[in-house]
C-alpha atoms as a PDB file:
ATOM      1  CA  UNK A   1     -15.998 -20.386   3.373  1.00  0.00           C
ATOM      2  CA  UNK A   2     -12.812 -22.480   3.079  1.00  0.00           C
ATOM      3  CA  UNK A   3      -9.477 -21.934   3.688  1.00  0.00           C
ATOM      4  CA  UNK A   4      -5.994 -23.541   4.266  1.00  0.00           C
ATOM      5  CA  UNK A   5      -4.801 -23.360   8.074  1.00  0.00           C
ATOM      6  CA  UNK A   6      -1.119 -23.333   8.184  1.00  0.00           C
ATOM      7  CA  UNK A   7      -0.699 -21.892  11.949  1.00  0.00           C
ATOM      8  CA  UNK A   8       0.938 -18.894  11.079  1.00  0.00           C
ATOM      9  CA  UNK A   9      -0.128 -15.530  11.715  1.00  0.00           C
ATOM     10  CA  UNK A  10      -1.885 -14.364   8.471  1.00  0.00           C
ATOM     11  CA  UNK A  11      -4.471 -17.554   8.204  1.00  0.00           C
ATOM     12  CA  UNK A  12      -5.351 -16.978  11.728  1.00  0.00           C
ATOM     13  CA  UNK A  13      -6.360 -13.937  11.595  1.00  0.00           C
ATOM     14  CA  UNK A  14      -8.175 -14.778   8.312  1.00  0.00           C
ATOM     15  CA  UNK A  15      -9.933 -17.391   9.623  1.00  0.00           C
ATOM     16  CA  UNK A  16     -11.112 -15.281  12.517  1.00  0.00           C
ATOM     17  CA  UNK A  17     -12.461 -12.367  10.718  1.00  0.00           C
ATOM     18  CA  UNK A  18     -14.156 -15.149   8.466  1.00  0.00           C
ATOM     19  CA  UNK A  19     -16.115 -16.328  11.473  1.00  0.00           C
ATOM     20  CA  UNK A  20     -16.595 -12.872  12.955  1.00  0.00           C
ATOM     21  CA  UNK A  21     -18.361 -12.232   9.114  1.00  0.00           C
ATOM     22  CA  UNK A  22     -20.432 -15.450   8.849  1.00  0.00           C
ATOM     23  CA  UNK A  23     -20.508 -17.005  12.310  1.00  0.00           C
ATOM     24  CA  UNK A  24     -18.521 -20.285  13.250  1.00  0.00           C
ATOM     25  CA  UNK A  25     -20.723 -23.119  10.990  1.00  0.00           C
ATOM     26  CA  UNK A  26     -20.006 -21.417   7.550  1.00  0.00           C
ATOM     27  CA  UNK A  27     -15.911 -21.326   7.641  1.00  0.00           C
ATOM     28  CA  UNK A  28     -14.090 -24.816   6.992  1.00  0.00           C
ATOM     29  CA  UNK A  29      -9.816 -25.053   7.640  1.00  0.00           C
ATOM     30  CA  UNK A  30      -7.993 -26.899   6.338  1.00  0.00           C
ATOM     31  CA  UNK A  31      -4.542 -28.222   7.423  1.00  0.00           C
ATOM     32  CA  UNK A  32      -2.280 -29.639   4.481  1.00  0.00           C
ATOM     33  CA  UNK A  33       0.972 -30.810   6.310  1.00  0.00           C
ATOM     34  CA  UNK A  34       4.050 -31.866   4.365  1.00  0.00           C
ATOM     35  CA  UNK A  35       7.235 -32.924   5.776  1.00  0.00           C
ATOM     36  CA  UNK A  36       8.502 -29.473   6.141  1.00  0.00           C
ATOM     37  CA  UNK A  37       5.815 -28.480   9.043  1.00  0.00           C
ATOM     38  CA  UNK A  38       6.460 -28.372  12.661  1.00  0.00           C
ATOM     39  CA  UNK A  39       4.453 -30.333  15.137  1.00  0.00           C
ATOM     40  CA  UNK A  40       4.339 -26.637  16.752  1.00  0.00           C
ATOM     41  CA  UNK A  41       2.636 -25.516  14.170  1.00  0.00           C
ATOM     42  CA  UNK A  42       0.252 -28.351  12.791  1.00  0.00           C
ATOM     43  CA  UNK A  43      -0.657 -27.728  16.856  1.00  0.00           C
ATOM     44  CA  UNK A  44      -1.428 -24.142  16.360  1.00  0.00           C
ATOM     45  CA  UNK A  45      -3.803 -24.789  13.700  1.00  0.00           C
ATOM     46  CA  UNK A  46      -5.870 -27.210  14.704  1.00  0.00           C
ATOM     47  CA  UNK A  47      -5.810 -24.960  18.359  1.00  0.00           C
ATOM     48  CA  UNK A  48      -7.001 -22.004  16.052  1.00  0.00           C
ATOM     49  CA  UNK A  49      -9.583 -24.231  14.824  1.00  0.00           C
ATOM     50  CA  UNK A  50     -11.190 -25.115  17.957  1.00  0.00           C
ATOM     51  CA  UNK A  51     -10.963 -21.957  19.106  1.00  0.00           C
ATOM     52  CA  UNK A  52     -13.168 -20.382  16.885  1.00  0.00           C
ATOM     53  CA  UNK A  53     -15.350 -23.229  16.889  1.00  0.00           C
ATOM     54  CA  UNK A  54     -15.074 -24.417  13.208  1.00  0.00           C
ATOM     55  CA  UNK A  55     -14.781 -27.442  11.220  1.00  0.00           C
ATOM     56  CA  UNK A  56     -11.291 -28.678  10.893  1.00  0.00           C
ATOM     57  CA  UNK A  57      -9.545 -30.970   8.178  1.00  0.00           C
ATOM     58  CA  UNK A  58      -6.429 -32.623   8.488  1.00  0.00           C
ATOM     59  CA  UNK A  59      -5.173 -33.565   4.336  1.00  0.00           C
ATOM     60  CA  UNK A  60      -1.560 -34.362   4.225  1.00  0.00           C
ATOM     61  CA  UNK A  61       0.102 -33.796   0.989  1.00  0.00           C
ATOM     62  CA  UNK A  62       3.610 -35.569   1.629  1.00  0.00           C
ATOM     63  CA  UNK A  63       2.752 -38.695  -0.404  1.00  0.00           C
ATOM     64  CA  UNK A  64       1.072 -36.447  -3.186  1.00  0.00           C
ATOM     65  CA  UNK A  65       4.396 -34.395  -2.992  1.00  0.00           C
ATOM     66  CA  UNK A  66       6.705 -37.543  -3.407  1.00  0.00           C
ATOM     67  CA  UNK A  67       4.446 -38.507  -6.487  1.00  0.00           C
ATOM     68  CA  UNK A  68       4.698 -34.895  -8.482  1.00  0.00           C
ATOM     69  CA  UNK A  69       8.503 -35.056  -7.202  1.00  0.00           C
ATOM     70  CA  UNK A  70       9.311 -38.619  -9.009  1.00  0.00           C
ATOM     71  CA  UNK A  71       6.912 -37.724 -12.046  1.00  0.00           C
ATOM     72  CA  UNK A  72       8.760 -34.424 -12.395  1.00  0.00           C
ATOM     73  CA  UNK A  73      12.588 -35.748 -12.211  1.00  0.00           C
ATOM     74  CA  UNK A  74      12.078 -37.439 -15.253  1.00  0.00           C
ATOM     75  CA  UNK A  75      12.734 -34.039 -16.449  1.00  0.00           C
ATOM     76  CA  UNK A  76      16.439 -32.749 -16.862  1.00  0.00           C
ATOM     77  CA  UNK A  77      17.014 -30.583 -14.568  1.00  0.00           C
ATOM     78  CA  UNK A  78      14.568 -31.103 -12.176  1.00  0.00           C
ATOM     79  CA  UNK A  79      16.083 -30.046  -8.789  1.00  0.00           C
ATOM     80  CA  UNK A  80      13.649 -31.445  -5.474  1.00  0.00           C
ATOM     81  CA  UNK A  81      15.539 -28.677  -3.315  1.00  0.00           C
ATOM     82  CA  UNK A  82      15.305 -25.731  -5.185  1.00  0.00           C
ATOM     83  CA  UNK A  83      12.330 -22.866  -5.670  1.00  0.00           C
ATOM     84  CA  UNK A  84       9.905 -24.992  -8.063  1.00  0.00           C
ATOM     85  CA  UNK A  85       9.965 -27.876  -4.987  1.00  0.00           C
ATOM     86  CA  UNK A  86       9.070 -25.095  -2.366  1.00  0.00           C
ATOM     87  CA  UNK A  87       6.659 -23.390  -4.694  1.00  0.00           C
ATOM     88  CA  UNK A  88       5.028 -27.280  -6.246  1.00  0.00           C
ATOM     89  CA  UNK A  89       4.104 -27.844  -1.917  1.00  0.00           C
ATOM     90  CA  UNK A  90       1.786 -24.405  -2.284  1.00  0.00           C
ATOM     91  CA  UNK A  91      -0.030 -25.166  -5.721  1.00  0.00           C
ATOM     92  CA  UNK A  92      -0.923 -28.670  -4.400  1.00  0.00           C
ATOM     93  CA  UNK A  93      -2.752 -27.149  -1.236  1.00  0.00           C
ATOM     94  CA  UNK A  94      -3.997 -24.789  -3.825  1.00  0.00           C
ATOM     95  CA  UNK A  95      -5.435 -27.517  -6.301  1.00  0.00           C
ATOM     96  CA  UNK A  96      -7.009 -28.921  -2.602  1.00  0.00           C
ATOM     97  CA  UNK A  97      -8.700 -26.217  -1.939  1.00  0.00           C
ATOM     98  CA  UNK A  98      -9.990 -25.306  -5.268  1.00  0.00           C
ATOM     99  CA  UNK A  99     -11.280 -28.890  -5.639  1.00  0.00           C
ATOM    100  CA  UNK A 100     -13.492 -29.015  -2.471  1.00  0.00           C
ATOM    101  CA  UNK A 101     -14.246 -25.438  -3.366  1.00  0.00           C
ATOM    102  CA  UNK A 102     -15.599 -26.730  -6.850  1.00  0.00           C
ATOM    103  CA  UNK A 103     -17.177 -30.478  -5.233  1.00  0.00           C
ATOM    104  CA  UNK A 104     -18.807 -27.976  -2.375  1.00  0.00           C
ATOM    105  CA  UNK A 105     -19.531 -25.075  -4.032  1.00  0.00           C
ATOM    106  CA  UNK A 106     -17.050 -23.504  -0.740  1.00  0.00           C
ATOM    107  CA  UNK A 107     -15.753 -20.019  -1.334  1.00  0.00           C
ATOM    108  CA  UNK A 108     -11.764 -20.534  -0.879  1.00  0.00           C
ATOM    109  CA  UNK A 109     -10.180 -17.170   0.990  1.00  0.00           C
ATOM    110  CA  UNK A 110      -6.865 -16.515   0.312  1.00  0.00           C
ATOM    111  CA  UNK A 111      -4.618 -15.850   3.167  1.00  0.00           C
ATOM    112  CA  UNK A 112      -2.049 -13.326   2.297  1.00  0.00           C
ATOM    113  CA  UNK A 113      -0.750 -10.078   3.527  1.00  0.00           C
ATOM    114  CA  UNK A 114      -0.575  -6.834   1.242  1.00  0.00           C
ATOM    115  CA  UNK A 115       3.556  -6.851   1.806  1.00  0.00           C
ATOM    116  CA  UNK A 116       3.533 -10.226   0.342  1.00  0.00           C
ATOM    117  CA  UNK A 117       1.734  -9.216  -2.455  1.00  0.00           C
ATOM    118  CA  UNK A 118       3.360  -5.868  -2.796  1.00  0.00           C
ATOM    119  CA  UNK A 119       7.114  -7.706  -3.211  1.00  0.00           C
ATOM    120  CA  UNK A 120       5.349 -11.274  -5.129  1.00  0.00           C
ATOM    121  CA  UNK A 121       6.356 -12.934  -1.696  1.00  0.00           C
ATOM    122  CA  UNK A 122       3.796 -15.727  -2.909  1.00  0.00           C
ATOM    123  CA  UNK A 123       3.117 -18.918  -5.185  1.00  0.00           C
ATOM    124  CA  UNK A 124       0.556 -18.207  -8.329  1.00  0.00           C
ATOM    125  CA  UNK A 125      -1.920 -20.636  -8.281  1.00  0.00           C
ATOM    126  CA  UNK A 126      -0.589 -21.757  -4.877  1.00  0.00           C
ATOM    127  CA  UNK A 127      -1.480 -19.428  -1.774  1.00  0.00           C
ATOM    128  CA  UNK A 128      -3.019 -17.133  -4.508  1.00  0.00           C
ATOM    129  CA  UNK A 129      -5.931 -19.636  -5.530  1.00  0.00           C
ATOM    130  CA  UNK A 130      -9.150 -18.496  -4.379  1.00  0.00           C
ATOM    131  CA  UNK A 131     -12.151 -16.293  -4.790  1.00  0.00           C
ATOM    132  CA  UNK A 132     -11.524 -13.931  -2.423  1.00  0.00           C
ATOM    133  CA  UNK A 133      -8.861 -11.849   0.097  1.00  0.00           C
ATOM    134  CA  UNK A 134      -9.456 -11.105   2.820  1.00  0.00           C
ATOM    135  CA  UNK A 135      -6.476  -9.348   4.541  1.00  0.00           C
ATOM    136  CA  UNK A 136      -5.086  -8.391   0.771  1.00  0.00           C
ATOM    137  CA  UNK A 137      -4.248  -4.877   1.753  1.00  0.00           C
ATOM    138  CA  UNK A 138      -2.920  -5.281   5.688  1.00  0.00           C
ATOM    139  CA  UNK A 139       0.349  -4.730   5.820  1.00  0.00           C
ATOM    140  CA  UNK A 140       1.977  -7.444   7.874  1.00  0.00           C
ATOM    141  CA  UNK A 141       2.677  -5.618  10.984  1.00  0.00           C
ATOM    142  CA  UNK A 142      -1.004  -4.387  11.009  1.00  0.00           C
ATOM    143  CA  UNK A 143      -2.022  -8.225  10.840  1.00  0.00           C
ATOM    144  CA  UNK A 144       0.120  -8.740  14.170  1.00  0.00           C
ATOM    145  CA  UNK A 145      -1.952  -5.591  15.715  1.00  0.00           C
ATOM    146  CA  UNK A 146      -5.025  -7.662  14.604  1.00  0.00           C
ATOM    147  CA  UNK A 147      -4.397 -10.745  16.234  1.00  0.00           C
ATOM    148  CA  UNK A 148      -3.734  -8.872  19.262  1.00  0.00           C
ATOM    149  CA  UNK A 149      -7.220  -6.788  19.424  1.00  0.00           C
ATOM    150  CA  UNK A 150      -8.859  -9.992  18.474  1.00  0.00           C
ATOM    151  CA  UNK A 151      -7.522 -11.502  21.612  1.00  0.00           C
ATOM    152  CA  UNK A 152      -8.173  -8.644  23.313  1.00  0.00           C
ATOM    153  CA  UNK A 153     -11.933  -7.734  22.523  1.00  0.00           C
ATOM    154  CA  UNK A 154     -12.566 -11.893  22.452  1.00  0.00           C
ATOM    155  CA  UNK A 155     -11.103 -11.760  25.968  1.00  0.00           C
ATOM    156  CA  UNK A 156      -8.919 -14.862  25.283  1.00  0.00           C
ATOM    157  CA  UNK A 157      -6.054 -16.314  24.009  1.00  0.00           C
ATOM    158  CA  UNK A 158      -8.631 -16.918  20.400  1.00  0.00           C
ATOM    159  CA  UNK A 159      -5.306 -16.979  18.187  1.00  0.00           C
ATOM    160  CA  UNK A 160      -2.607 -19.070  19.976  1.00  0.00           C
ATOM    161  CA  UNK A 161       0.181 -16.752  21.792  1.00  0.00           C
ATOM    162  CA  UNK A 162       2.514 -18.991  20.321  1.00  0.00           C
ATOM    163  CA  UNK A 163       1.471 -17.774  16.613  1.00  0.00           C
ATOM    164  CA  UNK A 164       2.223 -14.017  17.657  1.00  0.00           C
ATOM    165  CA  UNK A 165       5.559 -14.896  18.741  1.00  0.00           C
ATOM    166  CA  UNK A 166       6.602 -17.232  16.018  1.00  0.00           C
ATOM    167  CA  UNK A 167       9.067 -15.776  13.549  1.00  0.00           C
ATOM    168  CA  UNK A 168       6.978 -16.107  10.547  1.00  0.00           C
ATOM    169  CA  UNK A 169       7.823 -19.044   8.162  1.00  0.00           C
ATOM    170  CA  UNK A 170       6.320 -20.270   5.040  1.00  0.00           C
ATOM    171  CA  UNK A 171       7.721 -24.161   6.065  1.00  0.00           C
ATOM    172  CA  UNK A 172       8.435 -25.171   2.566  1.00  0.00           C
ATOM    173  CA  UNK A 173      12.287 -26.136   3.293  1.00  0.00           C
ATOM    174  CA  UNK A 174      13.769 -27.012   6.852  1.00  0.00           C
ATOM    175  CA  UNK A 175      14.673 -23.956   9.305  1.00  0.00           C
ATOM    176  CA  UNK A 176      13.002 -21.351   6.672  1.00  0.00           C
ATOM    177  CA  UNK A 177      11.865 -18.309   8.130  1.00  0.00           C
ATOM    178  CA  UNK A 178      10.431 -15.035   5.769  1.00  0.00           C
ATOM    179  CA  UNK A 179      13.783 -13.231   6.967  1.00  0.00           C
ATOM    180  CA  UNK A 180      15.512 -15.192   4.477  1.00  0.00           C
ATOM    181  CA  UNK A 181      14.400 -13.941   1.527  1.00  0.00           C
ATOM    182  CA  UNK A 182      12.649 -10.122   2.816  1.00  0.00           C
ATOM    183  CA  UNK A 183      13.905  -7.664   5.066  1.00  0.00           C
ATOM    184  CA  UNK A 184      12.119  -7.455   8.357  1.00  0.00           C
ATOM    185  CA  UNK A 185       8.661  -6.488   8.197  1.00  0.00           C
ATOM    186  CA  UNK A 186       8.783  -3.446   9.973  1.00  0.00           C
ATOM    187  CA  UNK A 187      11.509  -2.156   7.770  1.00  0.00           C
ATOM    188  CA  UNK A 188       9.726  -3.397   4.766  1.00  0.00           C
ATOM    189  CA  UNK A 189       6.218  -2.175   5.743  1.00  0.00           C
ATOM    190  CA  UNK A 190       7.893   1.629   5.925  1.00  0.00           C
ATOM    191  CA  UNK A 191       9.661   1.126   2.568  1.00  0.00           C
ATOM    192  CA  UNK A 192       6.144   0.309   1.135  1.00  0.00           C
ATOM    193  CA  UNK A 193       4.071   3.024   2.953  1.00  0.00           C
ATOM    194  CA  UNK A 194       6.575   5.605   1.082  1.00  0.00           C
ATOM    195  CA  UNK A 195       6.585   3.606  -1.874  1.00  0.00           C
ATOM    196  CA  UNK A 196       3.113   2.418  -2.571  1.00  0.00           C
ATOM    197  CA  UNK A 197       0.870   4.652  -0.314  1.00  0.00           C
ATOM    198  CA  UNK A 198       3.016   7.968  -0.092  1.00  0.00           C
ATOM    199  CA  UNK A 199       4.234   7.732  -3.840  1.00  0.00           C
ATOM    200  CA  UNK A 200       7.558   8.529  -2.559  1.00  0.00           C
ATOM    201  CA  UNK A 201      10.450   8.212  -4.349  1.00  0.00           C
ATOM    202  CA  UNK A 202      13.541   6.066  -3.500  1.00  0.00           C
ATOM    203  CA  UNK A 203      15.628   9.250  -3.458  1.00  0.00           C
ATOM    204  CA  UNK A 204      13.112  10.671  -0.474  1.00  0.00           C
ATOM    205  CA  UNK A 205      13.166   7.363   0.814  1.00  0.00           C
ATOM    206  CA  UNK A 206      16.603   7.253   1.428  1.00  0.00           C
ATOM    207  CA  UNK A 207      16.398  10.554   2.609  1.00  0.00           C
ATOM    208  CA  UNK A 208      13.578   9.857   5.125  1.00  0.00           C
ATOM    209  CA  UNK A 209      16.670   7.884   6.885  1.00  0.00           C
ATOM    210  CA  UNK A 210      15.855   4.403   5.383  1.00  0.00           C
ATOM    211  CA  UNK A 211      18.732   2.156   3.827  1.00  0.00           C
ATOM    212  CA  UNK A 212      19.367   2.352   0.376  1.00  0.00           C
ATOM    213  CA  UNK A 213      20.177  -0.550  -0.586  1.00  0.00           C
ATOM    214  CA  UNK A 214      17.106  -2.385   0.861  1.00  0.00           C
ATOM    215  CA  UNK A 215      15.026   0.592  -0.671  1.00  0.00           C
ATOM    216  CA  UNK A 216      16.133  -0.409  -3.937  1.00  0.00           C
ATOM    217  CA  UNK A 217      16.217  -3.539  -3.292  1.00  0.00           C
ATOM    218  CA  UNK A 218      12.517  -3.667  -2.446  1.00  0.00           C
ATOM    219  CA  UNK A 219      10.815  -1.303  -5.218  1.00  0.00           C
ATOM    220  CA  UNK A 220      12.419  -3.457  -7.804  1.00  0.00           C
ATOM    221  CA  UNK A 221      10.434  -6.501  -6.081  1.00  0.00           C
ATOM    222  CA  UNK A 222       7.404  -4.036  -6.129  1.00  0.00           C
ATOM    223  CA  UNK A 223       7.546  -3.144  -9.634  1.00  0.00           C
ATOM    224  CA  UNK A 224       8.466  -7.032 -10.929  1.00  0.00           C
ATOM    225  CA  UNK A 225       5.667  -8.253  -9.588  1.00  0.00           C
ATOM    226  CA  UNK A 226       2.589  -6.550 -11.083  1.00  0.00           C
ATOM    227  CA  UNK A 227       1.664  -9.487 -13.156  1.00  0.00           C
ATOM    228  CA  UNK A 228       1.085 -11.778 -10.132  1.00  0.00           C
ATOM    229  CA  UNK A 229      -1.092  -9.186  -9.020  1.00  0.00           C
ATOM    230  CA  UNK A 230      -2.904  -8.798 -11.451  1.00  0.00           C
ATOM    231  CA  UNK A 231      -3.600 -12.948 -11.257  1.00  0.00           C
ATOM    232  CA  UNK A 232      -4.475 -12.505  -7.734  1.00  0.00           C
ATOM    233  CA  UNK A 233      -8.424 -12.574  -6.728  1.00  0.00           C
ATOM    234  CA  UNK A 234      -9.721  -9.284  -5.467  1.00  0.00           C
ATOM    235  CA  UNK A 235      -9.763  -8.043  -1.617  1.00  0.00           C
ATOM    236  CA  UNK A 236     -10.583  -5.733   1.078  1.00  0.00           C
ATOM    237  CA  UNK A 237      -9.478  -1.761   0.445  1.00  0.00           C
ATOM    238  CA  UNK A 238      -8.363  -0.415   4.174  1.00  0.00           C
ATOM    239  CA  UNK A 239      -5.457   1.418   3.671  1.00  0.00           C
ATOM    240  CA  UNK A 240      -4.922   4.865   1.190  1.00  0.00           C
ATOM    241  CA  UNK A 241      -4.116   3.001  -1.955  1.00  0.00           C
ATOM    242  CA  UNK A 242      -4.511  -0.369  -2.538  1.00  0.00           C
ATOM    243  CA  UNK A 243      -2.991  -2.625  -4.958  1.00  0.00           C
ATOM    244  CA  UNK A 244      -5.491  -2.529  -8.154  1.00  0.00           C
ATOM    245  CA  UNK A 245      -7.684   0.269  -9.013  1.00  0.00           C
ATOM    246  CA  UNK A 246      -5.410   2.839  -6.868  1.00  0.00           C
ATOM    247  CA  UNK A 247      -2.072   1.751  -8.005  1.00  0.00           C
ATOM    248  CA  UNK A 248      -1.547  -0.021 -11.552  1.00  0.00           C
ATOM    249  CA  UNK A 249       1.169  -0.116 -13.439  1.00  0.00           C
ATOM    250  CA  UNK A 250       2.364  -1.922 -16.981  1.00  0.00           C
ATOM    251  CA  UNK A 251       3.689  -5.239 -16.380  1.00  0.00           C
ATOM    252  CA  UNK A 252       6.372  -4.747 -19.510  1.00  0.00           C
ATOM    253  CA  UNK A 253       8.043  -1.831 -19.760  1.00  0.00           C
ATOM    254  CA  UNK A 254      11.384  -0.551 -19.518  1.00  0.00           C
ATOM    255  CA  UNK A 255      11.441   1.829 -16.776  1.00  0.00           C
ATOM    256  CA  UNK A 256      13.599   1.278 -13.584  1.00  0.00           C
ATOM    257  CA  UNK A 257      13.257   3.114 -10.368  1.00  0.00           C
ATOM    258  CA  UNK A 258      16.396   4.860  -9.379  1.00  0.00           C
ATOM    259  CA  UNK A 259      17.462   6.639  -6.609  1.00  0.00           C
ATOM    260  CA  UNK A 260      17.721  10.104  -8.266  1.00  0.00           C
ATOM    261  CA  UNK A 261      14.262   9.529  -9.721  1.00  0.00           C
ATOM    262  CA  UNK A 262      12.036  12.235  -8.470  1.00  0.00           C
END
């Protein structure tokens, strides 16, 4: 197994369960640094790493950045500090794993969280490459509860207590942090329950107390993103209804959710 260690909460835990599956000398992390990650973090991972006992690779991708960055401004338009730039850093670590997964014959594990997925809070062909996900359908505050128990039934600090306390960041511009572009998880996580698990509708969500604008706000993210869902490699069911056979829905049409839908 192979998979890109970033420090942050959701590989972590990934990369534990991956060794609690198939023992310490079949999982392989990666660390793919650019300019953008903390020496806190780039810490964390390689921590994580010995930890758990498994191999650990250090591939830097700020010179392979810098290259796709002065190949791609010969474009109009090109713009190093917008979305593309953020989302090029992802599908390079992507195109690194998938290569060692294809020279190795490695099975890559993808390393995001079902409210990620749920709102397309990810990079196609970036954090999505891979043959398999693990933690697909645990919602992000569940993955906190995880890294706790592991520490707990491990008996030791396995994932890093600075990795629980972080405010979680995808470092792919300076001072990011996931608050930026979603609501806080705990708010978001409820919204989704209603919406994705509960088949609630944004009119009883709003009732149920929750605000309306970030309701809205967040099923439209929901519904927009089926197609990268679809594109995404298949994972673990834990929860009621998971993204896939339980819930699919067209990726054109011309419905939209609104709050006096019942």
């Amino acid at each position: 197994m192979l998979l890109g260690l970033s420090g942050g909460i959701d590989s972590s835990v990934t990369a534990a369960i991956a060794v609690a599956a198939l023992s310490a000398e079949n999982v392989v992390g990666i660390s793919m640094p650019s300019k953008f990650n903390s020496l806190e973090t780039i810490a964390d991972a390689e921590r994580l790493a010995k930890n758990l006992g498994i191999e650990f690779l250090t591939i830097p991708i700020e010179g392979i950045l810098k290259q796709f960055d002065r190949l791609l401004a010969s474009v109009k338009g090109w713009d190093s500090k917008g979305i593309a730039y953020e989302n090029l850093q992802a599908r390079i670590r992507g195109c690194i794993l998938m290569s060692l997964s294809n020279q190795f014959g490695f099975l890559v594990l993808t390393t995001g969280n079902k409210s990620e997925t749920a709102v397309g809070y990810t990079t196609l062909y970036g954090d999505t490459a891979g043959g398999f996900a693990v933690i697909k359908d645990v919602p992000k505050t569940m993955v906190y509860k995880l890294a706790e128990h592991i520490n707990k039934v491990n008996k030791r600090q396995v994932i890093p207590q600075e990795v629980l306390t972080r405010p979680p960041t995808a470092e792919l511009r300076p001072g990011q942090k996931d608050s930026d572009s979603l609501p806080d998880y705990e708010l978001l996580d409820k919204i989704l329950k209603g919406y994705v698990e509960d088949d609630k509708s944004a009119r009883q969500l709003v009732e149920s107390g929750l605000e309306r604008d970030v309701i809205m706000r967040v099923i439209r993210m929901v519904d927009q993103n089926e197609y990268k869902r679809r594109l995404s490699p298949p994972g673990i069911k834990i929860t009621p209804k998971a993204f896939g056979r339980d819930r699919r829905l067209p990726i054109t049409n011309r419905y939209t959710p609104s709050e006096e839908t019942t």
